[in-house]
C-alpha atoms as a PDB file:
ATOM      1  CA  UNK A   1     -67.427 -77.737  79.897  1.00  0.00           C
ATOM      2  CA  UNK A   2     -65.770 -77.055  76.613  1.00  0.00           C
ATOM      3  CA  UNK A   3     -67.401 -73.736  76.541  1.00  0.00           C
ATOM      4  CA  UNK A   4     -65.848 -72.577  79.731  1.00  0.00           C
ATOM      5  CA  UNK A   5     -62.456 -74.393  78.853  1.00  0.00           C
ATOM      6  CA  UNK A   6     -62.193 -71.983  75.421  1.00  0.00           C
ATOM      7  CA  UNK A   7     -63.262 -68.964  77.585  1.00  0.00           C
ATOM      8  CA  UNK A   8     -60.581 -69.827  79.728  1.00  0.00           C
ATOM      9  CA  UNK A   9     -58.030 -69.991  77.260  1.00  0.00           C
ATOM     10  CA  UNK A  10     -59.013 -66.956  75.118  1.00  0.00           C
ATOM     11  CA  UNK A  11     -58.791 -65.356  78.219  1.00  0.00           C
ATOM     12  CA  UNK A  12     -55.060 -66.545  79.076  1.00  0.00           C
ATOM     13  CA  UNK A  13     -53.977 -65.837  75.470  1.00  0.00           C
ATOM     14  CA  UNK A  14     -55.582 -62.297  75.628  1.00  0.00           C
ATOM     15  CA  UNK A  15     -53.340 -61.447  79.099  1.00  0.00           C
ATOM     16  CA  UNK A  16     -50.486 -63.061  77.642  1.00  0.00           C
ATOM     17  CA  UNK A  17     -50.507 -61.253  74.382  1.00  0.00           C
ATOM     18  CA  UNK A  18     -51.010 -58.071  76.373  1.00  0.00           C
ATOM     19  CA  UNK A  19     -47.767 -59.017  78.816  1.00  0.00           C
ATOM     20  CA  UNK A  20     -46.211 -59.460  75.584  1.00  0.00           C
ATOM     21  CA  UNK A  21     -47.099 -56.220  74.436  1.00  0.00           C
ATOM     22  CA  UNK A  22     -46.061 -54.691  77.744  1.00  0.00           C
ATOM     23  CA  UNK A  23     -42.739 -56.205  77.458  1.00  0.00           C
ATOM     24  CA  UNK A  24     -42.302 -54.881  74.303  1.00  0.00           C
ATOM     25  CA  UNK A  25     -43.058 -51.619  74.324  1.00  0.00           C
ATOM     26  CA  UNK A  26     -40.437 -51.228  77.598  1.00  0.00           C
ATOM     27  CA  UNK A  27     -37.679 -52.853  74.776  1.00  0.00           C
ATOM     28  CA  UNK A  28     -38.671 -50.157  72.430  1.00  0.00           C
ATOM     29  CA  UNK A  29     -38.040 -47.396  75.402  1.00  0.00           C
ATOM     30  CA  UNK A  30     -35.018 -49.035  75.872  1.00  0.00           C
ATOM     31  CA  UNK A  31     -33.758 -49.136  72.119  1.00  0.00           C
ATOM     32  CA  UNK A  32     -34.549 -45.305  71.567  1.00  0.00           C
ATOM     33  CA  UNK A  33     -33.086 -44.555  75.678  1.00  0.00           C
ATOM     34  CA  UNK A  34     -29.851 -46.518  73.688  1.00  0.00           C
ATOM     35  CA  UNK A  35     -29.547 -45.058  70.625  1.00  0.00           C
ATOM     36  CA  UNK A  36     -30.286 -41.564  72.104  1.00  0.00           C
ATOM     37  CA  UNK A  37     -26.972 -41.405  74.639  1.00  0.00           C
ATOM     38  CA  UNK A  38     -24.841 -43.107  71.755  1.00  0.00           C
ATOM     39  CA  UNK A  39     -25.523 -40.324  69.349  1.00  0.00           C
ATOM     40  CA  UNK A  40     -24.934 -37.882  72.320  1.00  0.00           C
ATOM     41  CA  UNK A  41     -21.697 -39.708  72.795  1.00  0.00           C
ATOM     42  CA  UNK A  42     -20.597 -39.901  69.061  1.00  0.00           C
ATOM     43  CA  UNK A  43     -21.692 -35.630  68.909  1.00  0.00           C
ATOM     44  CA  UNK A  44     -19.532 -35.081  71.858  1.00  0.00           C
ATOM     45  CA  UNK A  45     -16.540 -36.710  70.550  1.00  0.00           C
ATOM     46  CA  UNK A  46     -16.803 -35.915  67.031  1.00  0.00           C
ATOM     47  CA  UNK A  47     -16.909 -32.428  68.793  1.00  0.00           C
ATOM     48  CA  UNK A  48     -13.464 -32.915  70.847  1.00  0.00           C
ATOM     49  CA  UNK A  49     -12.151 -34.308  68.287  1.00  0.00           C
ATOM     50  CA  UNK A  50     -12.814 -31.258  65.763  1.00  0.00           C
ATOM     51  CA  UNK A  51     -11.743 -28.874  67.730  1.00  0.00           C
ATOM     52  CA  UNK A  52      -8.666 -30.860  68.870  1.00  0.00           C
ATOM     53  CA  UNK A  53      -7.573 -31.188  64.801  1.00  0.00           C
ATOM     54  CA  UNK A  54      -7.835 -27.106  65.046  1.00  0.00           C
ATOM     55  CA  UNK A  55      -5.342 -26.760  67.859  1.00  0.00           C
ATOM     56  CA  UNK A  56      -3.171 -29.020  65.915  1.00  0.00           C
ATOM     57  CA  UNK A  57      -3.303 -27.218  63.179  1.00  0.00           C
END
């Protein structure tokens, strides 16, 4: 009986640990998805705004 209940729960921890993992490694995707269209934002207007200073000038 105890046998089977530790199976059970090394069994449970081991799918929850790989949900976990799962989850996580779809937040990492996320964070580099993120941080990839900000810098493409911040390059496009650092851009305008370089060659808008020109025309000024």
């Amino acid at each position: 009986m105890t046998l089977n209940k530790s199976k059970g729960l090394n069994v449970g921890s081991f799918i929850n640990s790989h949900s976990r993992k799962r989850i996580y490694d779809l937040h990492k995707v996320y964070e580099t998805i993120k941080t990839d269209i900000i810098i493409k934002i911040y390059t496009v207007i650092s851009s305008t705004e370089s060659s808008g200073n020109k025309t000024l000038i």
